[in-house]
C-alpha atoms as a PDB file:
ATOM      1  CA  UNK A   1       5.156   5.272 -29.283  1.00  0.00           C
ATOM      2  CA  UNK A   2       7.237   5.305 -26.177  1.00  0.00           C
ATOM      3  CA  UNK A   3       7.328   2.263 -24.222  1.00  0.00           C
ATOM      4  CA  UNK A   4       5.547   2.155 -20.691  1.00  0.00           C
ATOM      5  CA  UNK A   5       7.773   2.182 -17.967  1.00  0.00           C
ATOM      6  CA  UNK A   6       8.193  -1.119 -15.992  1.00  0.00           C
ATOM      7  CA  UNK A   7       8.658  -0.466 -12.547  1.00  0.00           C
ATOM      8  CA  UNK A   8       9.806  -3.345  -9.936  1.00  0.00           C
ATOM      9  CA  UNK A   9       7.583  -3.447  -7.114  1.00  0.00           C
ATOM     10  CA  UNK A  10       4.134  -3.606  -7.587  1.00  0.00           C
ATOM     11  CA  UNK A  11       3.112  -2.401  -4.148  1.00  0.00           C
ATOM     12  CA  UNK A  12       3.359   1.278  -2.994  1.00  0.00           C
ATOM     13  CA  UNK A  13       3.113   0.227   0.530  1.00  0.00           C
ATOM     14  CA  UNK A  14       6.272  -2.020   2.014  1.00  0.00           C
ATOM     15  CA  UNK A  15       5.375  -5.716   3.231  1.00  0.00           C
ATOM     16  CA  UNK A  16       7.625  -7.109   6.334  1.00  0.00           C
ATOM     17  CA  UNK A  17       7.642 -11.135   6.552  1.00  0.00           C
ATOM     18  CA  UNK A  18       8.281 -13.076   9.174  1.00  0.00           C
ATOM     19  CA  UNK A  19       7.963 -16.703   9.996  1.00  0.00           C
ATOM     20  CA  UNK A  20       9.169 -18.191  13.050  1.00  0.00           C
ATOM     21  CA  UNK A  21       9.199 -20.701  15.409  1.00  0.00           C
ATOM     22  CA  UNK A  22       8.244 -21.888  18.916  1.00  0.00           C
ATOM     23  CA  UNK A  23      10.066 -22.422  22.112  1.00  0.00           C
ATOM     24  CA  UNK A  24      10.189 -25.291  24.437  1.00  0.00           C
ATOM     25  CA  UNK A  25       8.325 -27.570  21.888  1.00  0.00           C
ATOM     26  CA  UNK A  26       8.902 -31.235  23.174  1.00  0.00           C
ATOM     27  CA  UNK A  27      10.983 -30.422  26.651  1.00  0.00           C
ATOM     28  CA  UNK A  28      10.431 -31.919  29.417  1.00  0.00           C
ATOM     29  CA  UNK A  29       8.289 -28.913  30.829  1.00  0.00           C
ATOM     30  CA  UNK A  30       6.285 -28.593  27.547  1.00  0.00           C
ATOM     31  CA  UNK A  31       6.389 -24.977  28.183  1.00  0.00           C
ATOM     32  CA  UNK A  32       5.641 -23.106  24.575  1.00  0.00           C
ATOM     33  CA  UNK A  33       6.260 -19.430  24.018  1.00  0.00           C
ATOM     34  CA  UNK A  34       4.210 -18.599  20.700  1.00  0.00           C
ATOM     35  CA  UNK A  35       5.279 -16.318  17.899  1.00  0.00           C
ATOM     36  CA  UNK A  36       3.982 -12.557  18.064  1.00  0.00           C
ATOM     37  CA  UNK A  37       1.022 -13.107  16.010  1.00  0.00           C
ATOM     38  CA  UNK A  38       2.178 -10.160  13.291  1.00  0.00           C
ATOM     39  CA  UNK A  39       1.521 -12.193  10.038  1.00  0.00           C
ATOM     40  CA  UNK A  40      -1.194 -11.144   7.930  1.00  0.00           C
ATOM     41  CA  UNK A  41      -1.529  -7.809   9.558  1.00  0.00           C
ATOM     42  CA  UNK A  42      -0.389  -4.985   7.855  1.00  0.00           C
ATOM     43  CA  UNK A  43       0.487  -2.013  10.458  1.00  0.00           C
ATOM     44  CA  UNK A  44       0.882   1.866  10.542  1.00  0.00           C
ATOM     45  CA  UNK A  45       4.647   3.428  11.876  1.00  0.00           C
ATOM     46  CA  UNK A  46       4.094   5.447  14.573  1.00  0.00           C
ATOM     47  CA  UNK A  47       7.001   6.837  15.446  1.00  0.00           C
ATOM     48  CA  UNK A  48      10.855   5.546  15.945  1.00  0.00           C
ATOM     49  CA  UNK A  49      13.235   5.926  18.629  1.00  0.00           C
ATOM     50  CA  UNK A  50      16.670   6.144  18.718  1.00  0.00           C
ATOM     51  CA  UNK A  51      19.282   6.666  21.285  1.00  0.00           C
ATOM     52  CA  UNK A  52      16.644   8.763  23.418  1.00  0.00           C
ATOM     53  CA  UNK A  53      14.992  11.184  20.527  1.00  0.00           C
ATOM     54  CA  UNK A  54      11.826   9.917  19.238  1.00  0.00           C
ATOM     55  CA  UNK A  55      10.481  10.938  15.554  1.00  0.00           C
ATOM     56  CA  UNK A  56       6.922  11.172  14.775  1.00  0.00           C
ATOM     57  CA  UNK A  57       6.292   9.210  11.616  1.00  0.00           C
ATOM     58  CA  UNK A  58       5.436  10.882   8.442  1.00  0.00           C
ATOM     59  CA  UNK A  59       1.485  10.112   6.420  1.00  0.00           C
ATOM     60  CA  UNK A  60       2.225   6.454   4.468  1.00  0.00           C
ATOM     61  CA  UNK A  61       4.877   4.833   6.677  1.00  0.00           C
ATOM     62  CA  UNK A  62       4.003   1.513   7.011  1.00  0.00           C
ATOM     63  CA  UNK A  63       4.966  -2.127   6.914  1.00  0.00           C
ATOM     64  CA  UNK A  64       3.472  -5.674   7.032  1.00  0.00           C
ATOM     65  CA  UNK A  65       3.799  -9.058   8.421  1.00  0.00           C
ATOM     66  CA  UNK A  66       3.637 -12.257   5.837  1.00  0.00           C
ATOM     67  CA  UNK A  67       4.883 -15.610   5.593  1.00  0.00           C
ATOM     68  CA  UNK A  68       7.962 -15.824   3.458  1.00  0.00           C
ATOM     69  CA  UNK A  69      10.544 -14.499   6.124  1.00  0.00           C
ATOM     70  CA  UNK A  70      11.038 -11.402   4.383  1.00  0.00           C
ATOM     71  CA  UNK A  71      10.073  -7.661   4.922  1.00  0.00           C
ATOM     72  CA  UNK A  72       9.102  -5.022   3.081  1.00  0.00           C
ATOM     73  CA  UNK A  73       7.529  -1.481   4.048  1.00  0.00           C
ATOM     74  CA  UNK A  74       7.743   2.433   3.601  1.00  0.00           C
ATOM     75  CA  UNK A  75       9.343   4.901   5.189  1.00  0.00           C
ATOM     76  CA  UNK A  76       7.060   7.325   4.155  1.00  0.00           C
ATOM     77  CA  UNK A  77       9.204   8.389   0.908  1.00  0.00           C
ATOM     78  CA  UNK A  78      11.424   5.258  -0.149  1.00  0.00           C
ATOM     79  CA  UNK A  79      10.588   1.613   0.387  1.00  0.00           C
ATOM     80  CA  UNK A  80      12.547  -0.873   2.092  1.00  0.00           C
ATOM     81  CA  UNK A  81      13.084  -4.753   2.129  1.00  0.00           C
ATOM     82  CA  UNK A  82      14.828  -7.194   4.712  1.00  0.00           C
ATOM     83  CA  UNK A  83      14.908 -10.319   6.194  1.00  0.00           C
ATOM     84  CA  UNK A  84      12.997 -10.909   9.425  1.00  0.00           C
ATOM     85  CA  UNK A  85      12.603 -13.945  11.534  1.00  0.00           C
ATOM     86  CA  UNK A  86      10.368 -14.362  14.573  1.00  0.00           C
ATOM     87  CA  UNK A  87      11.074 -16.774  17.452  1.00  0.00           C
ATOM     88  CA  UNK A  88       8.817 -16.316  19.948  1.00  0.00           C
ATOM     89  CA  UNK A  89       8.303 -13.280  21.102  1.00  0.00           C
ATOM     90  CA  UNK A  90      11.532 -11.173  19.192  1.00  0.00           C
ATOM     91  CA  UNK A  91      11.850 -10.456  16.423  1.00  0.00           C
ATOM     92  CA  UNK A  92      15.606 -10.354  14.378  1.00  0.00           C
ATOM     93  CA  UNK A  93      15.654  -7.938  10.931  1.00  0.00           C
ATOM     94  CA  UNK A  94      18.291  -7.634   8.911  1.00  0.00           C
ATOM     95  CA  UNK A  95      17.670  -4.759   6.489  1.00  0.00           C
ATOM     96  CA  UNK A  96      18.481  -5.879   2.885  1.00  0.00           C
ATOM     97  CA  UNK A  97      17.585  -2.898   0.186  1.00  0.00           C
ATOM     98  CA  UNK A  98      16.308   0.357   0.226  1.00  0.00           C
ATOM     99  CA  UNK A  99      14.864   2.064  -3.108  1.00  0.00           C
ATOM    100  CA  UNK A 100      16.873   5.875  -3.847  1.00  0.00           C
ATOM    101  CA  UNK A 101      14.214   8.365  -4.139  1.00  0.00           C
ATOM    102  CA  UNK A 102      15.631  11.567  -3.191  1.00  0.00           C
ATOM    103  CA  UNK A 103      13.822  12.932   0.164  1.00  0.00           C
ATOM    104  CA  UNK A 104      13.085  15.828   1.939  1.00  0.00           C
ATOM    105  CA  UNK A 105      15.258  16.118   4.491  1.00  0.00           C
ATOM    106  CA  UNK A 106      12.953  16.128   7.165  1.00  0.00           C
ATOM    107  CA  UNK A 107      11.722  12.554   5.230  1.00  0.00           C
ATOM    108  CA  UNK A 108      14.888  11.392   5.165  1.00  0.00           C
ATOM    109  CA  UNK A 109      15.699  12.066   8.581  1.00  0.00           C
ATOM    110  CA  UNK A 110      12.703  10.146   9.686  1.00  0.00           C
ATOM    111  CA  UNK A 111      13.952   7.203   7.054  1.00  0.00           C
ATOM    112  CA  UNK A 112      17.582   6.813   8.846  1.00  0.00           C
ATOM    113  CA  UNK A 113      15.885   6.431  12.304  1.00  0.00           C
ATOM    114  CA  UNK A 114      13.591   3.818  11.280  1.00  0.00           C
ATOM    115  CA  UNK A 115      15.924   2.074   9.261  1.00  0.00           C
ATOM    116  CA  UNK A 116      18.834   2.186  12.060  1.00  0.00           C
ATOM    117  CA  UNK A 117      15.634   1.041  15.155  1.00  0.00           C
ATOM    118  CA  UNK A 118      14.859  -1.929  12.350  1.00  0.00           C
ATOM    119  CA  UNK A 119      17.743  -3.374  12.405  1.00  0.00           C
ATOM    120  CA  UNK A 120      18.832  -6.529  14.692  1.00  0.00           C
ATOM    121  CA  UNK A 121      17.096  -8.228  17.584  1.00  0.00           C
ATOM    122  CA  UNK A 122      13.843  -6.705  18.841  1.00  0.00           C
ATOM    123  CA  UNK A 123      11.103  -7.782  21.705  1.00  0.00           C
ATOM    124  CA  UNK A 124       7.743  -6.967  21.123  1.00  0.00           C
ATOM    125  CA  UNK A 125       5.352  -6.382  23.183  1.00  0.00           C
ATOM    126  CA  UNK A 126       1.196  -6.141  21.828  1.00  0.00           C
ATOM    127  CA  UNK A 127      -1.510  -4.019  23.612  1.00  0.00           C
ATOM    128  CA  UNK A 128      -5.216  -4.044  21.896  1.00  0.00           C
ATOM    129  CA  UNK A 129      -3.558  -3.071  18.300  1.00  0.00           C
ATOM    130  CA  UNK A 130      -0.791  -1.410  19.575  1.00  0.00           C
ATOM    131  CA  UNK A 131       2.832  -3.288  19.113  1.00  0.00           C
ATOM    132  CA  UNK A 132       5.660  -1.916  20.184  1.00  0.00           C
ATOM    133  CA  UNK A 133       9.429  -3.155  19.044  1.00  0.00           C
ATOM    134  CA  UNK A 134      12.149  -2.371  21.134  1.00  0.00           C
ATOM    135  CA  UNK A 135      15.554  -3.479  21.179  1.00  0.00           C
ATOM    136  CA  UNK A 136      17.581  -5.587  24.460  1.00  0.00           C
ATOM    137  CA  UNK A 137      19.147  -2.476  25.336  1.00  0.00           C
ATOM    138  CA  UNK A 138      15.944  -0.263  25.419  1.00  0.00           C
ATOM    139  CA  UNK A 139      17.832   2.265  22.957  1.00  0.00           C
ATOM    140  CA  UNK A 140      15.788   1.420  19.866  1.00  0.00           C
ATOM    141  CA  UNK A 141      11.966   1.336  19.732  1.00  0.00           C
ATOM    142  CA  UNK A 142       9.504   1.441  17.160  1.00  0.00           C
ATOM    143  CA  UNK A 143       6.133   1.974  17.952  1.00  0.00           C
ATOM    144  CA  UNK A 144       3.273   0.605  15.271  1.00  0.00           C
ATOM    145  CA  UNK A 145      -0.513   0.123  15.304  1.00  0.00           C
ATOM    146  CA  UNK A 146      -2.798  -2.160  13.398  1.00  0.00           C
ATOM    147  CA  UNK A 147      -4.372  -0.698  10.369  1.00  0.00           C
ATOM    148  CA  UNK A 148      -7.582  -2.319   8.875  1.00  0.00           C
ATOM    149  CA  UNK A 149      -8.517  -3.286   5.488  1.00  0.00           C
ATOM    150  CA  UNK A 150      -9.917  -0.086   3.192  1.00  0.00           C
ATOM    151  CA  UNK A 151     -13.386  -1.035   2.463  1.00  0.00           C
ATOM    152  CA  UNK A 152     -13.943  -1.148  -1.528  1.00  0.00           C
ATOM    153  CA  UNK A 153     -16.942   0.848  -1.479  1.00  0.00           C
ATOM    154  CA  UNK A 154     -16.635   4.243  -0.317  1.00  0.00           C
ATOM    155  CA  UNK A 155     -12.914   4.020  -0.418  1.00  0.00           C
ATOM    156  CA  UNK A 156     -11.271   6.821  -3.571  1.00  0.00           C
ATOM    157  CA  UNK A 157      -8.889   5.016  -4.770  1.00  0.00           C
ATOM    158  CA  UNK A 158      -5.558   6.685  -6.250  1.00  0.00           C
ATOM    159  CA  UNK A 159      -4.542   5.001  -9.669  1.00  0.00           C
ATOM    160  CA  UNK A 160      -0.559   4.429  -9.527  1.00  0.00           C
ATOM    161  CA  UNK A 161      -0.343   1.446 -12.081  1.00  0.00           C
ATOM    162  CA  UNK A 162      -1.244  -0.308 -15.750  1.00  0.00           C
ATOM    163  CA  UNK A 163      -1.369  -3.971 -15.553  1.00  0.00           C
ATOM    164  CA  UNK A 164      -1.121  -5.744 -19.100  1.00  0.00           C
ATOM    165  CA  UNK A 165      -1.082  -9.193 -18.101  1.00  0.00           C
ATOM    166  CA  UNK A 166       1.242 -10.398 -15.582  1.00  0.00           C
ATOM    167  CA  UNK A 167       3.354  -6.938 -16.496  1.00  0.00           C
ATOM    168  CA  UNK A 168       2.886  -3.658 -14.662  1.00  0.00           C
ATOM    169  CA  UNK A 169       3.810  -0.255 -16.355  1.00  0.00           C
ATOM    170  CA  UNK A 170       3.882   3.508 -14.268  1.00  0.00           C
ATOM    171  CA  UNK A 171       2.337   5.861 -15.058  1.00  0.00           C
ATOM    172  CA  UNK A 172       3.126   8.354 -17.920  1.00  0.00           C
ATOM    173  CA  UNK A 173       5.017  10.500 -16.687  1.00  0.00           C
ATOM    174  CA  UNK A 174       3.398  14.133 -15.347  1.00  0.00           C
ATOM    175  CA  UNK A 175       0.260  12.341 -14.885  1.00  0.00           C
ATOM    176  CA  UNK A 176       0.783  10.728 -11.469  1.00  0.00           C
ATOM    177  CA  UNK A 177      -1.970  11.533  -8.988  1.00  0.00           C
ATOM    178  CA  UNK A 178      -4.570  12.720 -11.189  1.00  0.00           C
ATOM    179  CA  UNK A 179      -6.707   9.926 -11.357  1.00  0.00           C
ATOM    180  CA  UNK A 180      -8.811   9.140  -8.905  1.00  0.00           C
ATOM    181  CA  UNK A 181     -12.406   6.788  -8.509  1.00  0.00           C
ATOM    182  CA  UNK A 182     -15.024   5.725  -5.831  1.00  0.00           C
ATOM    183  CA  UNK A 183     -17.275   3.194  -6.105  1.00  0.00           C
ATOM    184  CA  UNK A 184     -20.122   4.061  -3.824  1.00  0.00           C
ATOM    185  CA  UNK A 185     -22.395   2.415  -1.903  1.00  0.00           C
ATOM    186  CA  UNK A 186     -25.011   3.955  -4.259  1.00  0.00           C
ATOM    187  CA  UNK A 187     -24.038   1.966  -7.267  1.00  0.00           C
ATOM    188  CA  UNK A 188     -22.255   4.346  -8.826  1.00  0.00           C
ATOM    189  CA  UNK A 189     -18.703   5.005 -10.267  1.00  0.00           C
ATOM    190  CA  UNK A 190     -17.488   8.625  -9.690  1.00  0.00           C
ATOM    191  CA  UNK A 191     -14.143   9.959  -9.729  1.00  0.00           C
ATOM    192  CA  UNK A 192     -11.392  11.555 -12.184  1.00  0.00           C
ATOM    193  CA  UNK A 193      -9.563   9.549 -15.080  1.00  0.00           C
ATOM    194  CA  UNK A 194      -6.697  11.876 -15.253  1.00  0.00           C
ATOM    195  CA  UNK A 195      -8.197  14.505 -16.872  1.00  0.00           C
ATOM    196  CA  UNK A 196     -12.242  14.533 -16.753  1.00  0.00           C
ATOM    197  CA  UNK A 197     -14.672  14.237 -13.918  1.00  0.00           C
ATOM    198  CA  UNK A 198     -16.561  10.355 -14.649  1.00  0.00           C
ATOM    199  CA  UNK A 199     -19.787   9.255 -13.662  1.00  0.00           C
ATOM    200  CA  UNK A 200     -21.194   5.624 -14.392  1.00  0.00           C
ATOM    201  CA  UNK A 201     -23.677   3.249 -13.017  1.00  0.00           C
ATOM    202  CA  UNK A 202     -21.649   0.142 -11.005  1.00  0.00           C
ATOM    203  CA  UNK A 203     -23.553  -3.498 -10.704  1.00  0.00           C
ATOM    204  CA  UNK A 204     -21.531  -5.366  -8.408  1.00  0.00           C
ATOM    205  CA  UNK A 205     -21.444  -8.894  -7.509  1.00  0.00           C
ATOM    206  CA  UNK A 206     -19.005 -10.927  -5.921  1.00  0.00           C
ATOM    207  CA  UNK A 207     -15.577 -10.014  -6.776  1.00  0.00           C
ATOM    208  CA  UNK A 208     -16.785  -8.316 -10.030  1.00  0.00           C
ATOM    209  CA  UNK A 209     -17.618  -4.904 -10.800  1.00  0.00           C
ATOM    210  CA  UNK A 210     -19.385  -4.444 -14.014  1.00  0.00           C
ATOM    211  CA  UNK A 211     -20.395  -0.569 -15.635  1.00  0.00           C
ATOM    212  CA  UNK A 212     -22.580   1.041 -17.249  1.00  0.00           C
ATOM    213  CA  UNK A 213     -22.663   3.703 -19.486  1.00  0.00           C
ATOM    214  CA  UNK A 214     -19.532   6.179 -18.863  1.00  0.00           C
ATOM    215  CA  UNK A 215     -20.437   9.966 -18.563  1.00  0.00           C
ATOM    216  CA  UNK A 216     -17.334  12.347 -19.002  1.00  0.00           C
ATOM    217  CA  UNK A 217     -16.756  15.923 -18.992  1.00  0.00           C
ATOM    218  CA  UNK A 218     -15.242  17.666 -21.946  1.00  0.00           C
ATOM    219  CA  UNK A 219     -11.994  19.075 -20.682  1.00  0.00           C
ATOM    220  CA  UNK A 220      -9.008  19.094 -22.575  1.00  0.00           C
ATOM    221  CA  UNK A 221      -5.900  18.267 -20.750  1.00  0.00           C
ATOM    222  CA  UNK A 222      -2.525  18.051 -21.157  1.00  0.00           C
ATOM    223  CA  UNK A 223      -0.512  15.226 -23.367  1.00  0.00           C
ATOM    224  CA  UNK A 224       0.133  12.685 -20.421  1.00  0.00           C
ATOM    225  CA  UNK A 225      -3.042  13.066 -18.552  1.00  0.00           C
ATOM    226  CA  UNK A 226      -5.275  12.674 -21.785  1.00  0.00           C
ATOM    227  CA  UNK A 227      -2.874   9.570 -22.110  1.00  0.00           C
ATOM    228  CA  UNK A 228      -3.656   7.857 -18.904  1.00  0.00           C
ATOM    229  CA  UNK A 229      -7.521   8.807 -19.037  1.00  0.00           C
ATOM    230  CA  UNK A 230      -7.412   6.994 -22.496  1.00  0.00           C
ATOM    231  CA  UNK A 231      -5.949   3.872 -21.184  1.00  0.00           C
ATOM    232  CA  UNK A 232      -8.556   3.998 -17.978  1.00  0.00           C
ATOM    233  CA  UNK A 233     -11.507   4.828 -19.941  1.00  0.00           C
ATOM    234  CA  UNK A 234     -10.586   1.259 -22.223  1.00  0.00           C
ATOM    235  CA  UNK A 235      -9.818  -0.373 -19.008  1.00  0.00           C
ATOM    236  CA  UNK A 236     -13.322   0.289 -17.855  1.00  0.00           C
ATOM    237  CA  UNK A 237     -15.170  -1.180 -20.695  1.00  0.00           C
ATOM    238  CA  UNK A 238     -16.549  -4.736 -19.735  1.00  0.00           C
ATOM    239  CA  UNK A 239     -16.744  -6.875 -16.870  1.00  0.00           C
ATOM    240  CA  UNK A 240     -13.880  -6.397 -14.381  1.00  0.00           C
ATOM    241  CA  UNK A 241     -12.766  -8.108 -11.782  1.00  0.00           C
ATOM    242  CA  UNK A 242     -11.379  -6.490  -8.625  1.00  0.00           C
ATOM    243  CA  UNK A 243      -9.337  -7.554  -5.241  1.00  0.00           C
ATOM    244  CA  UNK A 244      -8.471  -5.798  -2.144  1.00  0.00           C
ATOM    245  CA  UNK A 245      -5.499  -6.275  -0.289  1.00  0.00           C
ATOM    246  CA  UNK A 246      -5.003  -3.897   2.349  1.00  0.00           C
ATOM    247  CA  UNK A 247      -4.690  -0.612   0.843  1.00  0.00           C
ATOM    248  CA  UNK A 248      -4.152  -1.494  -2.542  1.00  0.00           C
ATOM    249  CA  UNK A 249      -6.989  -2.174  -5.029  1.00  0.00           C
ATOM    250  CA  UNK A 250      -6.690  -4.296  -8.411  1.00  0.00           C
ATOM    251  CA  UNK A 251      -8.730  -4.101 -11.081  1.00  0.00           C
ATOM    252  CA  UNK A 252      -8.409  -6.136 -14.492  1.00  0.00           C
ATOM    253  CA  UNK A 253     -10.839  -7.474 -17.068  1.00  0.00           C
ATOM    254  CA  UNK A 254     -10.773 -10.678 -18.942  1.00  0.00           C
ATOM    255  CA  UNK A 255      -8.071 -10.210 -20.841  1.00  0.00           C
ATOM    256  CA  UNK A 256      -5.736  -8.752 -17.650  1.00  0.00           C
ATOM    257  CA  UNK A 257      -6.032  -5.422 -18.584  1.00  0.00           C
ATOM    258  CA  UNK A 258      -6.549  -3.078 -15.846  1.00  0.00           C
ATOM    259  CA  UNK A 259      -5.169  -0.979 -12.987  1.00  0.00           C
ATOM    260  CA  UNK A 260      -3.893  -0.611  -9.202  1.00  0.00           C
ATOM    261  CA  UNK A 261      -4.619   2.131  -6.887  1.00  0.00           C
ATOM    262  CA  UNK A 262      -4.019   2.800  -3.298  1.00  0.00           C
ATOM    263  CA  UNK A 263      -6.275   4.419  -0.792  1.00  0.00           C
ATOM    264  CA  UNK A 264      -6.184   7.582  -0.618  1.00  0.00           C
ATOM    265  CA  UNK A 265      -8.284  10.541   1.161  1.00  0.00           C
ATOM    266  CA  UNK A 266     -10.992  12.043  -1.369  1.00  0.00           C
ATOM    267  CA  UNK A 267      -9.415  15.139  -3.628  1.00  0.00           C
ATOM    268  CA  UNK A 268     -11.332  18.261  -3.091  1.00  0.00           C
ATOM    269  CA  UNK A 269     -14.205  18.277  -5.818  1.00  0.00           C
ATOM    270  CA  UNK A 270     -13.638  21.124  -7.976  1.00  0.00           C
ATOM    271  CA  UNK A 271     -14.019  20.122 -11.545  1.00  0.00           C
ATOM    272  CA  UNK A 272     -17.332  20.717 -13.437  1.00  0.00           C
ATOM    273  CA  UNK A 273     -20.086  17.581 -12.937  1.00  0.00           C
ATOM    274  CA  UNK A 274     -19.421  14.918 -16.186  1.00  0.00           C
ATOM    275  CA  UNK A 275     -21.886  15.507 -18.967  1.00  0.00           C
ATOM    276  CA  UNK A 276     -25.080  13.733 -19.282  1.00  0.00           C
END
């Protein structure tokens, strides 16, 4: 049996930290200039702009404000990571690492931009959820807006993880984008595990999701997407427990055992209705 892969970041979409501090605090004039308020909002890229061109953003480019003073985010194809501090109202990054998926060159284009208008000292200014960065000189500027939490209901979610424990496998390989579930407002499970349309009844409480009995269709699929439906369709027996953050959804039972998945829009339904 072939090992699961372990991959090293757990989130598909990039967080940027930033902690910072405030001006003027204890002069004479008691004058304070806050800190942009960016932490603990996670924010769609725009677009970037660089020596005069600007570049539309590709779907999934993103990044996020936390607490630890460092950054992470997406450029749409790879994911990034750098250090960011904010004092008052500028911000200073310092890109650190970039993952090496190979891109489309349009994608990768787009990536360079970003990653050249995200680097060194940047003001921002904040309109409604708009907040633009742009650099002393006016020749860098990225433009992002405030993105909101995906609800958990009504949301179909994208499976892109295993969780055993505190360890977190990919996918097998071939299988990646198959799986997909919705937990409606109607109490009911729906979705793909990989291979078969699934139906169940959902009771949820809290921060807990708990099923009732799984309906499947009969397909037969191929090697790694019968794998991963196997390994869902266990996952989904039992009480479960379940947590939002942002765009990414977590689900584990007891025992740890479980699943992420990112929002996603619905797949077109085309697969026969799961038997009764």
């Amino acid at each position: 049996m072939k090992k699961p892969r372990v991959f090293a970041a757990l989130v598909p979409l990039l967080f940027l930290a930033a902690c910072g501090t405030q001006q003027g605090a204890g002069s004479g004039a008691g004058t304070v200039t806050p800190d942009l308020p960016v932490e603990g909002t996670d924010w769609t890229i725009g677009a970037v702009t660089v020596d005069g061109a600007r570049s539309a953003a590709p779907p999934g480019a993103r990044v996020a404000f936390t607490e630890n003073g460092r950054a992470r985010g997406n450029s749409g194809c790879n994911t990034f990571g750098a250090d960011v501090a904010v004092d008052g109202g500028t911000l200073t990054v310092s890109p650190s690492e970039v993952t090496e998926i190979g891109c489309p060159a349009d994608l990768h284009r787009f990536e360079t931009a970003l990653l050249k208008a995200l680097d060194g000292r940047l003001k921002g200014e904040w309109k409604g959820k708009a907040l633009t960065l742009t650099s002393p000189d006016g020749r860098r500027v990225v433009e992002l807006s405030a993105e909101p939490d995906a609800p958990f209901l009504g949301t179909t979610w994208t499976v892109d993880g295993l969780l055993s424990g505190k360890t977190a496998a990919s996918l097998p390989a071939g299988s990646e984008g198959k799986a997909q579930l919705t937990f409606g407002k109607d109490g009911r499970l729906t979705g793909s595990l990989g291979c078969n349309r699934v139906t169940a009844p959902a009771r949820i409480s809290g921060g807990s999701v708990t099923l009732g009995a799984i309906a499947t269709t009969r397909m037969i699929c191929t090697g790694p997407q019968m794998d991963l439906e196997t390994k869902l369709y266990e996952a989904l027996d039992g009480p479960l427990g379940y947590r939002v953050d942002h765009r990414t959804l977590t689900v584990t039972d007891a025992d740890g055992q479980g699943f992420t998945a990112t929002a996603t829009e619905p797949a077109s339904a085309t697969a026969p209705a799961p038997a009764g």
